[in-house]
Protein backbone atom coordinates (compact mmCIF):
# COMPACT_ATOMS: atom_id res chain seq x y z
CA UNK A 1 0.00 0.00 0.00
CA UNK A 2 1.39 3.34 -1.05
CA UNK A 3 2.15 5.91 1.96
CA UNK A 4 0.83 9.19 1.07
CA UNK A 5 3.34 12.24 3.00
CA UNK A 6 1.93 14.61 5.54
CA UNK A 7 1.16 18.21 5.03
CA UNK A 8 4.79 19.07 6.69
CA UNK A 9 6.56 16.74 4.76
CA UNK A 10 5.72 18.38 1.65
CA UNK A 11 5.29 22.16 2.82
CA UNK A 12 8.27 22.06 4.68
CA UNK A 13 10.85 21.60 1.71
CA UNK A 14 8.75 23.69 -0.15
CA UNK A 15 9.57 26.76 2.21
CA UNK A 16 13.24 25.98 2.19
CA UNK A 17 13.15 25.66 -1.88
CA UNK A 18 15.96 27.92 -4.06
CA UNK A 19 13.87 30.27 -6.44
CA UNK A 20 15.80 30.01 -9.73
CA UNK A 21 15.35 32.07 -11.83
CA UNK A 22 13.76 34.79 -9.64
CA UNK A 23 10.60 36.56 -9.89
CA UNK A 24 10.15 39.82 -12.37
CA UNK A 25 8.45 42.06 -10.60
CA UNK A 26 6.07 44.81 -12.73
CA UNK A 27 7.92 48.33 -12.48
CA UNK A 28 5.03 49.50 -10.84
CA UNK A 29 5.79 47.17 -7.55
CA UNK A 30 9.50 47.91 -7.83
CA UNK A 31 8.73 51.33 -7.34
CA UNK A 32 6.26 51.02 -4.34
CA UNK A 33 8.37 48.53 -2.74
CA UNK A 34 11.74 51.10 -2.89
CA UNK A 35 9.62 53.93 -1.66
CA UNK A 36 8.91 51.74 1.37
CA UNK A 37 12.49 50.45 1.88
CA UNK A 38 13.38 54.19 1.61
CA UNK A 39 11.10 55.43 4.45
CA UNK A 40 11.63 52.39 6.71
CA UNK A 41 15.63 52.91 6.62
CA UNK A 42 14.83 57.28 7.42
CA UNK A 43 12.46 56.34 10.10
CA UNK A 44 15.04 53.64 11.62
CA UNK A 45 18.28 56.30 11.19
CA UNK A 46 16.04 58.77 13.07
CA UNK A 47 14.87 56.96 15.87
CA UNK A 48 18.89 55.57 16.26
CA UNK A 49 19.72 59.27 16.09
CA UNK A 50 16.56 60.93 18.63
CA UNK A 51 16.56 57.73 20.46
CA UNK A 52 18.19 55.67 23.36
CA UNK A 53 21.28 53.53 21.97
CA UNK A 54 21.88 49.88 22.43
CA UNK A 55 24.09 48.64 25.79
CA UNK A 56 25.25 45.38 24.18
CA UNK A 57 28.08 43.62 23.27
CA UNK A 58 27.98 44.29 20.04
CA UNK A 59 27.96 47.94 20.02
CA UNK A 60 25.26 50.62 20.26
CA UNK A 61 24.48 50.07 16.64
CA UNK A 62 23.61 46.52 16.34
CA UNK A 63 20.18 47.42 16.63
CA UNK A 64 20.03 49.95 14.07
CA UNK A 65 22.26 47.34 11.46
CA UNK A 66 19.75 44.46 11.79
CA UNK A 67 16.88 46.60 10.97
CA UNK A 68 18.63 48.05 7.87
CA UNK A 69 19.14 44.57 7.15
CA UNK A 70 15.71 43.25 7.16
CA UNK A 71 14.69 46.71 5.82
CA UNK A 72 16.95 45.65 2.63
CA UNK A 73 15.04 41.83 2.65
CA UNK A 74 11.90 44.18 1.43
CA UNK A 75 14.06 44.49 -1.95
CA UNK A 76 13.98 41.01 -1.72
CA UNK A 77 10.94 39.74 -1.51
CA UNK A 78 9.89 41.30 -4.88
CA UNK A 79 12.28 38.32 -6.58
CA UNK A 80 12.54 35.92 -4.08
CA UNK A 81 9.76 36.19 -1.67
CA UNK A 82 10.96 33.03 0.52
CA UNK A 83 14.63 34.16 0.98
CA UNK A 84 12.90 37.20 2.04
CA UNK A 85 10.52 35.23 4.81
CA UNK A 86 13.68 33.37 5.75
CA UNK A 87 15.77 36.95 6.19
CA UNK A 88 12.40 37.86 8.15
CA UNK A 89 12.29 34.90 9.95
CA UNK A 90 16.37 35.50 11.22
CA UNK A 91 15.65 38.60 12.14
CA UNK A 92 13.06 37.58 14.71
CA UNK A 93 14.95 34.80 16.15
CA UNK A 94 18.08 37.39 16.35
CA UNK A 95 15.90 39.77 18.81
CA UNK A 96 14.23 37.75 20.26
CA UNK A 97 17.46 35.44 21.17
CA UNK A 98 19.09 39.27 22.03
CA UNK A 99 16.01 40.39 24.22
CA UNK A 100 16.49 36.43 26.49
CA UNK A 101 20.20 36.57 26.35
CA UNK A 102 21.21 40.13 26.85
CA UNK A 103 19.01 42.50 26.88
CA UNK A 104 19.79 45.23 25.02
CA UNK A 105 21.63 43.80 22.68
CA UNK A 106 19.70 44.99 19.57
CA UNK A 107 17.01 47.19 21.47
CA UNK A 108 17.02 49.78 24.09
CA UNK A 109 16.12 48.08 27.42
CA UNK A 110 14.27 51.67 29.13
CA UNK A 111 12.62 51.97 25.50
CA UNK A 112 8.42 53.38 25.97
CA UNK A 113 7.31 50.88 23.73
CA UNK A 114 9.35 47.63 23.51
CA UNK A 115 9.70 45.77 19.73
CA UNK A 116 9.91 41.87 19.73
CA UNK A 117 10.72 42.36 16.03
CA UNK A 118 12.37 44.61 13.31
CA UNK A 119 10.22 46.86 11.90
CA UNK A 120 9.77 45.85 8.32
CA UNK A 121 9.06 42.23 9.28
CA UNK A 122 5.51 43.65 9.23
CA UNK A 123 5.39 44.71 5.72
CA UNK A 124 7.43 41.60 4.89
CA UNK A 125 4.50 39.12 6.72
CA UNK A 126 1.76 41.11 4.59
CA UNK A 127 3.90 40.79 1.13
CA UNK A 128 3.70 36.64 2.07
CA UNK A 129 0.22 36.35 1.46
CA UNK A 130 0.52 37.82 -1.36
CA UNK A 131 3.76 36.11 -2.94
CA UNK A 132 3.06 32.77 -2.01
CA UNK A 133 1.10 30.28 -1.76
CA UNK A 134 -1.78 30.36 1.07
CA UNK A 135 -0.70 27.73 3.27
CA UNK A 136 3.38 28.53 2.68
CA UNK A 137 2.66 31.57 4.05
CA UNK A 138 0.59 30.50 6.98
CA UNK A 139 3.94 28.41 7.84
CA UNK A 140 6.22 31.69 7.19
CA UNK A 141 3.82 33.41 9.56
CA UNK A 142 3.58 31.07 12.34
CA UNK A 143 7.85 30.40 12.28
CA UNK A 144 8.10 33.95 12.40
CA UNK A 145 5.48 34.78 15.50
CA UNK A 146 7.06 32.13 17.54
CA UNK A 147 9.80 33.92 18.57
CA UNK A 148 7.82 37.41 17.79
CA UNK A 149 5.25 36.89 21.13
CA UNK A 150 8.53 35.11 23.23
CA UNK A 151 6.66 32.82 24.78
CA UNK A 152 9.05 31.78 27.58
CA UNK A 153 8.58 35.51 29.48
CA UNK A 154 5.62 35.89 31.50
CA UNK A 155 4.60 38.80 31.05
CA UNK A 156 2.07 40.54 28.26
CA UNK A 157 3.90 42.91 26.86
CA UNK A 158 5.86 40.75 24.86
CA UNK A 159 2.61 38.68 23.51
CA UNK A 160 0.66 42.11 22.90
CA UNK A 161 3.55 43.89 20.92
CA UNK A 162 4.41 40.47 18.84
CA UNK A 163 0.66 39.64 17.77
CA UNK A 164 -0.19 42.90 16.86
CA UNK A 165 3.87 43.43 14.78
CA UNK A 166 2.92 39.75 12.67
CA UNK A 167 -0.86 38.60 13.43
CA UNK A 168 -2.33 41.64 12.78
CA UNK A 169 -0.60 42.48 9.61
CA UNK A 170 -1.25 38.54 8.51
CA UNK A 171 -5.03 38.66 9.20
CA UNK A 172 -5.05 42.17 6.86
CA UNK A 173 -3.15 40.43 4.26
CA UNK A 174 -5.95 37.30 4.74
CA UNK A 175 -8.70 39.94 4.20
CA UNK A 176 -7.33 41.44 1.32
CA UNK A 177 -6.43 38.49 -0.35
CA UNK A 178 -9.28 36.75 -0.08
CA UNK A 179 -11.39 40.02 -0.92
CA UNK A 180 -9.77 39.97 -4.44
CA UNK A 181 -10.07 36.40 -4.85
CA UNK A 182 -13.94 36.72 -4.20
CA UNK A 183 -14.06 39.64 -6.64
CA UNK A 184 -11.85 37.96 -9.47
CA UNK A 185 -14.41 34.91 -8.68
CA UNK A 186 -17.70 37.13 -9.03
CA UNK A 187 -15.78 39.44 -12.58
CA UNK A 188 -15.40 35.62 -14.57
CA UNK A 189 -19.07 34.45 -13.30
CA UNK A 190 -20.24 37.91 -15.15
CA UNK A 191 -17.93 37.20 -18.05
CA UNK A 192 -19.39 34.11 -18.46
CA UNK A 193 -22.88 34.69 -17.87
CA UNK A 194 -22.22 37.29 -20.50
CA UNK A 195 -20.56 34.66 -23.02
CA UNK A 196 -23.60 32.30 -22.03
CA UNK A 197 -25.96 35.05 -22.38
CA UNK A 198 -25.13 36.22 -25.78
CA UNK A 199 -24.68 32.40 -27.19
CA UNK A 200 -28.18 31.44 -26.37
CA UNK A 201 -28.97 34.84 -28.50
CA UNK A 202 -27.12 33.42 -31.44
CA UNK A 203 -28.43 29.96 -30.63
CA UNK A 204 -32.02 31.22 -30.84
CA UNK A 205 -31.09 33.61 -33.82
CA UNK A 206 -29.80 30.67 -35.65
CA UNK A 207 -32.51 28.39 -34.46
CA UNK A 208 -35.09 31.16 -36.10
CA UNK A 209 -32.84 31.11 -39.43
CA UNK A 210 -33.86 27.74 -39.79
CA UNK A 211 -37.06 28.09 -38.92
CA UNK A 212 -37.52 30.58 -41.57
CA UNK A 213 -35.23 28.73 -43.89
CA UNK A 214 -37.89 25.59 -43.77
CA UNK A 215 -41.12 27.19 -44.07
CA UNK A 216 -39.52 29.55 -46.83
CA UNK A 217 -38.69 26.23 -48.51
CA UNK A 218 -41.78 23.80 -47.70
CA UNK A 219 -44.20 26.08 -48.24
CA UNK A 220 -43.31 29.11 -50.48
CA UNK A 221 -41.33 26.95 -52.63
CA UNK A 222 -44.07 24.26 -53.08
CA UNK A 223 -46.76 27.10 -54.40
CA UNK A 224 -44.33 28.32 -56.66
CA UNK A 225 -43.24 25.17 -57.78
CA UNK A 226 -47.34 24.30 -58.44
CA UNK A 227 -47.55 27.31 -60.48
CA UNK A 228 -44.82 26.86 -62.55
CA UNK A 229 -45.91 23.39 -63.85
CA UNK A 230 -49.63 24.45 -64.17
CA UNK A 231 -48.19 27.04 -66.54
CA UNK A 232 -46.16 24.48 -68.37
CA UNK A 233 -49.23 22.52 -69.07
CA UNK A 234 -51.14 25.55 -69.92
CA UNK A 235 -48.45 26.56 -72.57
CA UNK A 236 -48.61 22.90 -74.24
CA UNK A 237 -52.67 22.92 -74.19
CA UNK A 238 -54.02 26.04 -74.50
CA UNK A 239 -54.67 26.89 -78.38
CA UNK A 240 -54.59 30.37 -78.11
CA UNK A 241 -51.08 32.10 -78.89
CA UNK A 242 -51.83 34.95 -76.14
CA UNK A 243 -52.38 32.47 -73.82
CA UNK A 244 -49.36 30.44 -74.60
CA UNK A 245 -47.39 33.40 -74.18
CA UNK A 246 -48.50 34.71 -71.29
CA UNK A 247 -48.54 30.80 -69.54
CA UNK A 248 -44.60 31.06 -70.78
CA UNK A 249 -43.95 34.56 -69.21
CA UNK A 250 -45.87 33.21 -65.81
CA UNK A 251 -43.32 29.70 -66.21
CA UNK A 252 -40.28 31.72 -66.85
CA UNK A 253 -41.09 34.27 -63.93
CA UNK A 254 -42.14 31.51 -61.56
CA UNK A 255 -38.29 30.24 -62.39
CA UNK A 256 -36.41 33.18 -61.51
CA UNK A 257 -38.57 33.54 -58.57
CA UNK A 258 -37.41 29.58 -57.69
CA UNK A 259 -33.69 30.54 -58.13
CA UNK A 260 -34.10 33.73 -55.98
CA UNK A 261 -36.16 31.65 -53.54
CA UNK A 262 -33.16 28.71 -53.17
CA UNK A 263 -30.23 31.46 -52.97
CA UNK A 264 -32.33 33.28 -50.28
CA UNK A 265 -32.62 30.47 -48.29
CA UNK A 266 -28.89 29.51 -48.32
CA UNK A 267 -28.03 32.99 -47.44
CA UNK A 268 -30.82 32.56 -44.10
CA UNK A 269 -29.55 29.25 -43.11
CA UNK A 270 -26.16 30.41 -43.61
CA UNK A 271 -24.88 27.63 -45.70
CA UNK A 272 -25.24 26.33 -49.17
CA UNK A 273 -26.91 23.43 -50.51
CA UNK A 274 -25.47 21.32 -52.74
CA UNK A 275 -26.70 20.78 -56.52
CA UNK A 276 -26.66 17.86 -58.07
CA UNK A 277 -27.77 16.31 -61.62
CA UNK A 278 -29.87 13.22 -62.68
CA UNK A 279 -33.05 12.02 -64.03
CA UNK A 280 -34.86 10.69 -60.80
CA UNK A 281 -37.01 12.89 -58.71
CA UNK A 282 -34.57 13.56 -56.54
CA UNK A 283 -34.51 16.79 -53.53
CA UNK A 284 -34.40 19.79 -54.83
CA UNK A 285 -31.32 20.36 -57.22
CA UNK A 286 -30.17 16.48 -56.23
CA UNK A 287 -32.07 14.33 -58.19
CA UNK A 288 -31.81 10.95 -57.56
CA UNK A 289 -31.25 8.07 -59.96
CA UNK A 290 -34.50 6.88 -62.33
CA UNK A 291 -36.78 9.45 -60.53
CA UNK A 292 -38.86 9.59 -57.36
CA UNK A 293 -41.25 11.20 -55.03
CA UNK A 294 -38.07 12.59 -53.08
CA UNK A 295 -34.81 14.24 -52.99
CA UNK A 296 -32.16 11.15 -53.44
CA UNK A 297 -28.79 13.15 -53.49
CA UNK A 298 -29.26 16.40 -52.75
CA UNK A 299 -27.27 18.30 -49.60
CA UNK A 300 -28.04 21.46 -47.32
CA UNK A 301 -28.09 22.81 -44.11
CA UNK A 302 -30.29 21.41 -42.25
CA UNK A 303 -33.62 22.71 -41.40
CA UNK A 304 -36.13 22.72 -37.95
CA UNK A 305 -38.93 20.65 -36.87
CA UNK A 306 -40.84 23.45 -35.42
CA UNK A 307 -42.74 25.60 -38.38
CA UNK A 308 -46.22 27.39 -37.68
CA UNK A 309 -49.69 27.04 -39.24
CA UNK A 310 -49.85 23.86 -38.84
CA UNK A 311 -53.16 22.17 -41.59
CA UNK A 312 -55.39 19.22 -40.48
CA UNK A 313 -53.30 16.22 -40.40
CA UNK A 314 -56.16 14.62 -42.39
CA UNK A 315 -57.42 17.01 -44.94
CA UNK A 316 -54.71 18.85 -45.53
CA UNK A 317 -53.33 15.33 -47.08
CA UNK A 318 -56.14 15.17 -48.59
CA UNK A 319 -56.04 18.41 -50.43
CA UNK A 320 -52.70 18.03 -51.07
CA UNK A 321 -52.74 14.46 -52.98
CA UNK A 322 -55.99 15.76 -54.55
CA UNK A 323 -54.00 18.76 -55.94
CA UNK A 324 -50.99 16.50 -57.09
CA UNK A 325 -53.02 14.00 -58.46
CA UNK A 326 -51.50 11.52 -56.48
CA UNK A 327 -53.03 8.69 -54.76
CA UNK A 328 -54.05 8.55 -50.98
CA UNK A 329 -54.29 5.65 -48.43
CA UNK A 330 -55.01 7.06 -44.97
CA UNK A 331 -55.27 4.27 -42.38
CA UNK A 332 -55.84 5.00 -38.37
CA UNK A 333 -57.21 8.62 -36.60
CA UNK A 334 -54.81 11.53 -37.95
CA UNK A 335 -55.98 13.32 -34.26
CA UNK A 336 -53.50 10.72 -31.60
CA UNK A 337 -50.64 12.27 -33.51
CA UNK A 338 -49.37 15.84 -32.21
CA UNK A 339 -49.33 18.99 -33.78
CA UNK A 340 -45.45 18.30 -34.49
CA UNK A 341 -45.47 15.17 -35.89
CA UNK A 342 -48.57 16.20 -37.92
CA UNK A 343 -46.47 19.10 -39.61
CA UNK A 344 -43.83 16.92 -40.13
CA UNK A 345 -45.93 14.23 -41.96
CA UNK A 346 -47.66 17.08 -44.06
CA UNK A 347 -44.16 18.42 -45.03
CA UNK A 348 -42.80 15.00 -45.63
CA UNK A 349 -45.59 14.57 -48.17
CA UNK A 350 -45.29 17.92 -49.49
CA UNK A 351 -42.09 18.04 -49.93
CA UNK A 352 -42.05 14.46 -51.78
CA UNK A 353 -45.23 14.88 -54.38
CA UNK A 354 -43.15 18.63 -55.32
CA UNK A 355 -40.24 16.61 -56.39
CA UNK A 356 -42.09 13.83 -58.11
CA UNK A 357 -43.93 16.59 -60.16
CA UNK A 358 -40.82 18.33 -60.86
CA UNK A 359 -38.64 15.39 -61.77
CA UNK A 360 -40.91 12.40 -62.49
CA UNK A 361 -43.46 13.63 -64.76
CA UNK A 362 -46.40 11.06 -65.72
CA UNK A 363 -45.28 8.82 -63.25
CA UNK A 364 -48.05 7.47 -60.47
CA UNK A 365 -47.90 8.47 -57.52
CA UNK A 366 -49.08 6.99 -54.37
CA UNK A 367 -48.72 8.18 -50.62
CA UNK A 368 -49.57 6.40 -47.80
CA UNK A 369 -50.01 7.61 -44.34
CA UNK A 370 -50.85 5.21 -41.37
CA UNK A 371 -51.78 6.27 -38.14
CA UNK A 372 -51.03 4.20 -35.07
CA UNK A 373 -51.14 4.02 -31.21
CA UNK A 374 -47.34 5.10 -31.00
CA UNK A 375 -46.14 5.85 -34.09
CA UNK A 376 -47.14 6.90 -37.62
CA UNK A 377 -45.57 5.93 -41.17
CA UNK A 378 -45.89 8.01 -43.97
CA UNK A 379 -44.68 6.15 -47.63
CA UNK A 380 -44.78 7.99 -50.67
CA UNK A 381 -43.70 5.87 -54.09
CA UNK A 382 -43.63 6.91 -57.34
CA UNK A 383 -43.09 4.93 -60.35
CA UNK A 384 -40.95 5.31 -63.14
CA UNK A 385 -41.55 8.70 -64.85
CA UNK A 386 -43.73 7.96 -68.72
CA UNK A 387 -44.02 11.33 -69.57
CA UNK A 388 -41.91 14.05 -71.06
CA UNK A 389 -37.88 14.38 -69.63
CA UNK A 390 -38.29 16.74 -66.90
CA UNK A 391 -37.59 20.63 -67.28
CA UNK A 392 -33.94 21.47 -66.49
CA UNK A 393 -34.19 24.64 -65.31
CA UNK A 394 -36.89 23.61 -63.14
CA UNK A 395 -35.31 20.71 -62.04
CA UNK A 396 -32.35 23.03 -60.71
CA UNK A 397 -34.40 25.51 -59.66
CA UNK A 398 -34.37 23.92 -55.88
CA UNK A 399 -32.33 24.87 -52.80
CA UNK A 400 -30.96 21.16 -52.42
CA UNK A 401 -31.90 21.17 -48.82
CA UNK A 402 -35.23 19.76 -48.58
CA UNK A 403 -34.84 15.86 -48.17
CA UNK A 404 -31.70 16.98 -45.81
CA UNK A 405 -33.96 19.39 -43.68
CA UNK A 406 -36.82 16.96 -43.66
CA UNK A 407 -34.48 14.02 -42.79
CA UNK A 408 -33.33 16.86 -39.90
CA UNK A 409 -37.01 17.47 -38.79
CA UNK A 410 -37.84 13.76 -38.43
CA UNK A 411 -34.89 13.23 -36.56
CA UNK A 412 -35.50 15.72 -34.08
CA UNK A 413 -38.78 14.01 -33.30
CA UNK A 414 -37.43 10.61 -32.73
CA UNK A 415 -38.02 9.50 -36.07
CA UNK A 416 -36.23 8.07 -39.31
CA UNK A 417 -36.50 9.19 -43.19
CA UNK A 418 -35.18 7.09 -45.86
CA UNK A 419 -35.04 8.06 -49.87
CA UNK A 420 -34.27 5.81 -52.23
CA UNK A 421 -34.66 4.58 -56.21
CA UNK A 422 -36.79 1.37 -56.46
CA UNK A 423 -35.43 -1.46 -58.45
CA UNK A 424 -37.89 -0.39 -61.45
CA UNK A 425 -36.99 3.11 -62.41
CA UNK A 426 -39.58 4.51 -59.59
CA UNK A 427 -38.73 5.97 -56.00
CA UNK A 428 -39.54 5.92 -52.70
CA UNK A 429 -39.55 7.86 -49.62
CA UNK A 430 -40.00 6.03 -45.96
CA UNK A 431 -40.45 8.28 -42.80
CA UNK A 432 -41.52 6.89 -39.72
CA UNK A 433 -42.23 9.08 -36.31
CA UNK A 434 -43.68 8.63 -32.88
CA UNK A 435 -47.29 9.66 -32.91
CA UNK A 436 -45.76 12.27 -29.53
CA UNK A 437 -43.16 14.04 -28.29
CA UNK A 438 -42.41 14.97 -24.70
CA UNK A 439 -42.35 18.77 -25.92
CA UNK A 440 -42.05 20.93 -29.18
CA UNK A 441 -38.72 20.44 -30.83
CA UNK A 442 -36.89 24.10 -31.15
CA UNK A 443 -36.78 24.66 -34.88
């Protein structure tokens, strides 16, 4: 079993760790920090010059030397903050061994207000906490009070004067650390309720591109379409010249208006479908092989589930095939489906009797819808096409994104689409769908 190390183990060689290379202190702490040094070494000189001397050994100086020392550690803790807690750290034990040993030695023994410490070991304990690491300077702090309070006199003098020279100044630096921590904290929980905030706007501006994008195409595009070949017809039948004419001007405008329709909705969904050739009734623009009731090939963005308006699951199908000419078989109630999943069947349908007309022409047509308990299938099959080749330009007149979109909406309501050609020249289109949904997908 692996021993894990203790707290000391690890903090302690931590503490007593070379810093190589040294810190690079900003110019702007370099300054602050020699302005300091600065007034700490006048305000030392002065009180060595106004004040009592020392009576030691050492001379009456020694007390004003060790606090120019520690006063230069300041300098140091900019670059190496723990040779400057260990400098701090000496100093303390030096006074505090001077104060026990011989008084006197490094501090006026009649002095009004006695020191346990150097000066600047304050300002040193307060620039821990914010140099290193929380619980390294915790340790710094407590190695340096130790000999701060002197425990071993009896008195309170010496507790009162060291808590408030290295306690005091490490609670402030506690405070004010963990004041800017909780501020940094609460500035990136704005900057990312910001970032959050403003993708959910483009989520939900994109999600409405689609939306757009689908009912531009399933609906718009499907009217057109309609009018188109009933002017085609009407400019083979009609015996009249005028008429002719003005049945060609209606085709040809209801063309351009196709091609501005299917570069309009690549520019709102933001992407572009692809085109693709062939003689099948494939998706708009993708036309799959030997003609069919849907897109085979074709490739787009992909469009939503959602959509508004929603017709009668039963006689809008109705209407529809009756419009088409195409063949119904309804089977089941159209009402235990959803609103949803009755759009989607309607668009499914739609979206496969436009492409048969467009790309499959004479061909029959049959659609079947059944209605179940839990789910509803919707099969629309063409057969091979008997009558004229189909219209180029209307056959590229799509957006190429309307098999891909309605493969997209199915999906979204836990449902499947398949498109393919049928082993005699026809095609079919499969969708399947539950007949609910826990809620409304998001277009």
């Amino acid at each position: 079993m692996e021993k894990r190390e203790g707290a000391a183990t690890v903090l302690v060689p931590r503490m007593l760790r070379v810093e190589w290379p040294p810190q690079r202190p900003s110019r702007r702490q370099r300054a602050v920090v020699l302005v300091v040094v600065v007034l700490y070494a006048v305000g030392n000189i002065a009180l060595y010059v106004a004040g009592e001397r020392c009576t030691g050994p050492l001379g009456p100086a020694a007390g004003l030397v060790l606090n120019l020392v520690v006063d230069a550690g300041l300098w140091s803790m900019l670059r190496m903050p723990r040779f400057g807690a260990a400098l701090a750290l000496c100093g303390s034990l030096a006074q505090a061994v001077g104060d026990s040993l011989s008084p006197g030695l490094f501090a006026p023994v009649s002095q009004l207000t006695p020191t346990t410490v150097p000066m600047a070991v304050s300002v040193m304990v307060w620039m821990m906490f914010h140099l290193l690491p929380r619980r390294e300077a915790l340790a710094w702090t407590a190695a340096v009070a130790v000999p701060a309070v002197e425990p071993w006199h009896s008195g309170w003098t010496t507790l009162y004067a060291g808590l408030s020279a290295v306690v005091l100044p490490a609670l402030l630096a506690l405070y004010m650390r963990a004041r800017s921590e909780l501020l940094q904290s609460l500035r990136e929980r704005a900057e990312s309720a910001e970032r959050e905030k403003y993708l959910l706007a483009e989520r939900a501006k994109e999600a409405e591109r689609q939306r757009l994008a689908a009912e531009m195409h399933d609906i718009v595009t499907h009217h057109v379409t309609e009018i188109v070949l009933h002017a085609g017809a009407l400019q083979v039948s009609a015996p009249d010249d005028d008429v002719r004419d003005a049945a060609r001007q209606i085709r040809e405008a209801g063309g351009r208006t196709l091609d501005e329709l299917r570069d309009l909705v690549r520019i709102v969904r933001g992407g572009s479908g692809g085109n693709g050739g062939g003689g099948g009734a494939g998706e708009d623009g993708g036309a799959a092989e030997g003609g069919g009731a849907g897109g085979g090939r074709g490739t787009g963005a992909n469009a939503g589930a959602g959509g508004t308006g929603a017709p009668d699951p039963g006689a809008g199908l109705v209407r529809l095939a009756r419009t088409a000419g195409a063949e119904l078989h309804l089977a089941g109630d159209p009402g235990t489906v959803v609103p949803a999943v009755a759009r989607a069947a309607y668009r499914v349908v739609q979206e496969s009797l436009t492409n048969a007309r467009k790309h499959a022409q004479g061909a029959r047509v049959t659609v079947t819808v059944r209605y179940g308990a839990h789910a509803v299938e919707i099969t629309v099959h063409n057969t091979a096409p008997s009558g004229p080749p189909p219209d180029a330009a209307l056959a590229a007149s799509g957006s190429g994104t309307g098999l891909a979109g309605l493969g997209h909406r199915v999906a979204l309501l836990g449902g499947s689409l398949s498109a393919d050609a049928t082993a005699e020249g026809g095609f079919r289109v499969l969708a399947r769908m539950p007949a609910s949904v826990p809620v409304e997908p998001v277009p």
